[in-house]
Protein backbone atom coordinates (compact mmCIF):
# COMPACT_ATOMS: atom_id res chain seq x y z
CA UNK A 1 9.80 -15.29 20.78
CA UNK A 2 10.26 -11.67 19.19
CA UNK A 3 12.88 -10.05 20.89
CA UNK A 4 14.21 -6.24 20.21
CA UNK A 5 17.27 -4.83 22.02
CA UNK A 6 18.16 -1.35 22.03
CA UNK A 7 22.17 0.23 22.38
CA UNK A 8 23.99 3.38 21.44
CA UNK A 9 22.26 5.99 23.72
CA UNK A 10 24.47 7.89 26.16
CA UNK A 11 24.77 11.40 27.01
CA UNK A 12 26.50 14.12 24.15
CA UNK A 13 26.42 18.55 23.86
CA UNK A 14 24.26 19.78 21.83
CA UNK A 15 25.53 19.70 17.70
CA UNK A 16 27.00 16.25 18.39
CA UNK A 17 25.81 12.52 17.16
CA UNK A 18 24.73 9.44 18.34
CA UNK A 19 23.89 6.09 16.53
CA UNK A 20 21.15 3.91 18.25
CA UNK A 21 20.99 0.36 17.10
CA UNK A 22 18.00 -1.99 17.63
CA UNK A 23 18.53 -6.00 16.91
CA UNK A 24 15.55 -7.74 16.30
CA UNK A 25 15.04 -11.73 16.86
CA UNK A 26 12.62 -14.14 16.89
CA UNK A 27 10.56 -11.92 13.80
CA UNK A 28 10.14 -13.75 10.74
CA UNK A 29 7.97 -11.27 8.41
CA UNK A 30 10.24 -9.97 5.91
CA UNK A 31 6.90 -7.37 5.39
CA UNK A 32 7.81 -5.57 8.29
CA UNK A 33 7.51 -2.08 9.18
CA UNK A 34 10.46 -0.55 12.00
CA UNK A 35 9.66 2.74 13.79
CA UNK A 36 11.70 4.49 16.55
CA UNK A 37 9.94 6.15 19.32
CA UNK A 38 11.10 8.62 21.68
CA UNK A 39 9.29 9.47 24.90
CA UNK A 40 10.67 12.40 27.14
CA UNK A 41 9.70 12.93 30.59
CA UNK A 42 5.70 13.96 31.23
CA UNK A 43 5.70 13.69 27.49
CA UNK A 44 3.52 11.35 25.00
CA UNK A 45 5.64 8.91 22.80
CA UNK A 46 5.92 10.06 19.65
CA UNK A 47 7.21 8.64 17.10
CA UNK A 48 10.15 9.98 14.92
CA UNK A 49 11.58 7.46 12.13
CA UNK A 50 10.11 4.44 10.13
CA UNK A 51 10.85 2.16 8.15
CA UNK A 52 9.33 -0.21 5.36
CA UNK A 53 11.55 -3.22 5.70
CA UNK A 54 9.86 -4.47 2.73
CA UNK A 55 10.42 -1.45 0.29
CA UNK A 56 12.73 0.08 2.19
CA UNK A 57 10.98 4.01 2.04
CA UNK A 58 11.70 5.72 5.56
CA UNK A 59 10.10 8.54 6.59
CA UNK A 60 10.27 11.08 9.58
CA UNK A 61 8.70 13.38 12.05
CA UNK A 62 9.05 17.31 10.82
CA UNK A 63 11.41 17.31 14.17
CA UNK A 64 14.08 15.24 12.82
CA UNK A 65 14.10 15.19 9.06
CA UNK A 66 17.50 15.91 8.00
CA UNK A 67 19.04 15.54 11.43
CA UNK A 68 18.39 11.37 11.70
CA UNK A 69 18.40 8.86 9.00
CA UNK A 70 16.82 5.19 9.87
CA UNK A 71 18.59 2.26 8.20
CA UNK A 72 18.80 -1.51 8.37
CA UNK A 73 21.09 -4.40 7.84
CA UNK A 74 19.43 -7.81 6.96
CA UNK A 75 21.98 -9.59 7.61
CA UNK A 76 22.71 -8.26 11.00
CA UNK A 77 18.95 -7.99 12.11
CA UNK A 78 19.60 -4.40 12.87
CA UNK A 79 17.91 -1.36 12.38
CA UNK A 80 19.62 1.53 12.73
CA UNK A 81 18.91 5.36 14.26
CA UNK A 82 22.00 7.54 12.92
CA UNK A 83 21.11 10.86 14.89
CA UNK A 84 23.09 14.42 13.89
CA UNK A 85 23.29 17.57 14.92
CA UNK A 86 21.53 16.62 18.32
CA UNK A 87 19.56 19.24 20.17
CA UNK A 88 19.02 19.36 24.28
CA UNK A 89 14.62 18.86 22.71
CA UNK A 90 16.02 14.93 21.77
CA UNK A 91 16.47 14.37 24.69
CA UNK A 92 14.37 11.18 25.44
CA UNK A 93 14.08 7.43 26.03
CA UNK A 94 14.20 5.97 22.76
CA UNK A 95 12.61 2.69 21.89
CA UNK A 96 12.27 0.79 18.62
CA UNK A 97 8.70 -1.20 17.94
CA UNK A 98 8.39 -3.61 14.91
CA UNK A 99 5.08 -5.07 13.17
CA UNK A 100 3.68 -6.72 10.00
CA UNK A 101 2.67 -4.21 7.40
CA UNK A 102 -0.92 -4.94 6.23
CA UNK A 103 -1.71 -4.65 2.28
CA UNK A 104 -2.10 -1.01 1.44
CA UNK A 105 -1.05 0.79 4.64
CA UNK A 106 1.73 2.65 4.49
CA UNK A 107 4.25 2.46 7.61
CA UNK A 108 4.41 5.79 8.72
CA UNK A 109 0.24 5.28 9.26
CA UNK A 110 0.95 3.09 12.07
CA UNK A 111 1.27 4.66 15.91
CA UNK A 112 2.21 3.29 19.18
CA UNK A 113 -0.73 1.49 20.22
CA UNK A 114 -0.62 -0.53 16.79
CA UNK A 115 3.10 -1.96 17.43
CA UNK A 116 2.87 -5.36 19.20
CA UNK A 117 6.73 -5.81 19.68
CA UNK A 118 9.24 -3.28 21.59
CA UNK A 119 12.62 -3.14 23.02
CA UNK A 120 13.44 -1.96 26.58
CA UNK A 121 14.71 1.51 25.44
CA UNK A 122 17.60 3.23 25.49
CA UNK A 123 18.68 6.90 27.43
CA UNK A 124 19.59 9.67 24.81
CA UNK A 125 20.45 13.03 26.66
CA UNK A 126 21.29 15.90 25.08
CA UNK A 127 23.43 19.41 27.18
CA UNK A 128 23.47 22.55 25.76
């Protein structure tokens, strides 16, 4: 049974930092990709970091690049969501989704609807 498990959200002023964590169980495809979503009240989810577990190429919405950096660590299971110089527009539920990377498609190609697996969320709120 996959499991994911989000942590690390809580509530921080604006210019401040936050690391999410997602561990993942139960997933045996090392050709995996990761993505973090983020879904804000009477908003879509959108997504804003992946991750080729595989190659291990990230890549990010124009919203975040250069404020968040997605990472893993095999040996933990754990994906990571470092998150800097936070602004009150992060604020969000975040979640992280996880599914097999077919031949040829990069992960950053994938959106919501084509993740199978996701963790409960977890609350990031951001005061100016």
């Amino acid at each position: 049974q996959v499991k994911l498990v989000e942590s690390g959200g809580g509530s921080v002023q604006a210019g401040g930092s936050l690391r999410l964590s997602c561990a993942v169980s139960g997933y045996l495809r090392s050709n995996a990709c990761m993505k973090w979503f983020r879904q804000a009240p009477g908003k879509e989810r959108e997504g804003v970091a992946t991750l080729d577990t595989g190659g291990g190429s990230a890549s990010y919405d124009d919203s975040v690049k250069g404020r968040f950096t997605i990472s893993q660590d095999n040996a933990e299971n754990t994906v990571y969501l470092q998150m800097n110089s936070l602004e009150p527009e992060d604020t969000a539920m975040y979640y992280c989704a996880v599914r097999y990377r077919d031949f040829g498609v990069p992960c950053y190609a994938y959106q919501a609807p084509a993740f199978g697996y996701w963790g409960q969320g977890t609350q990031v709120t951001v005061s100016s």
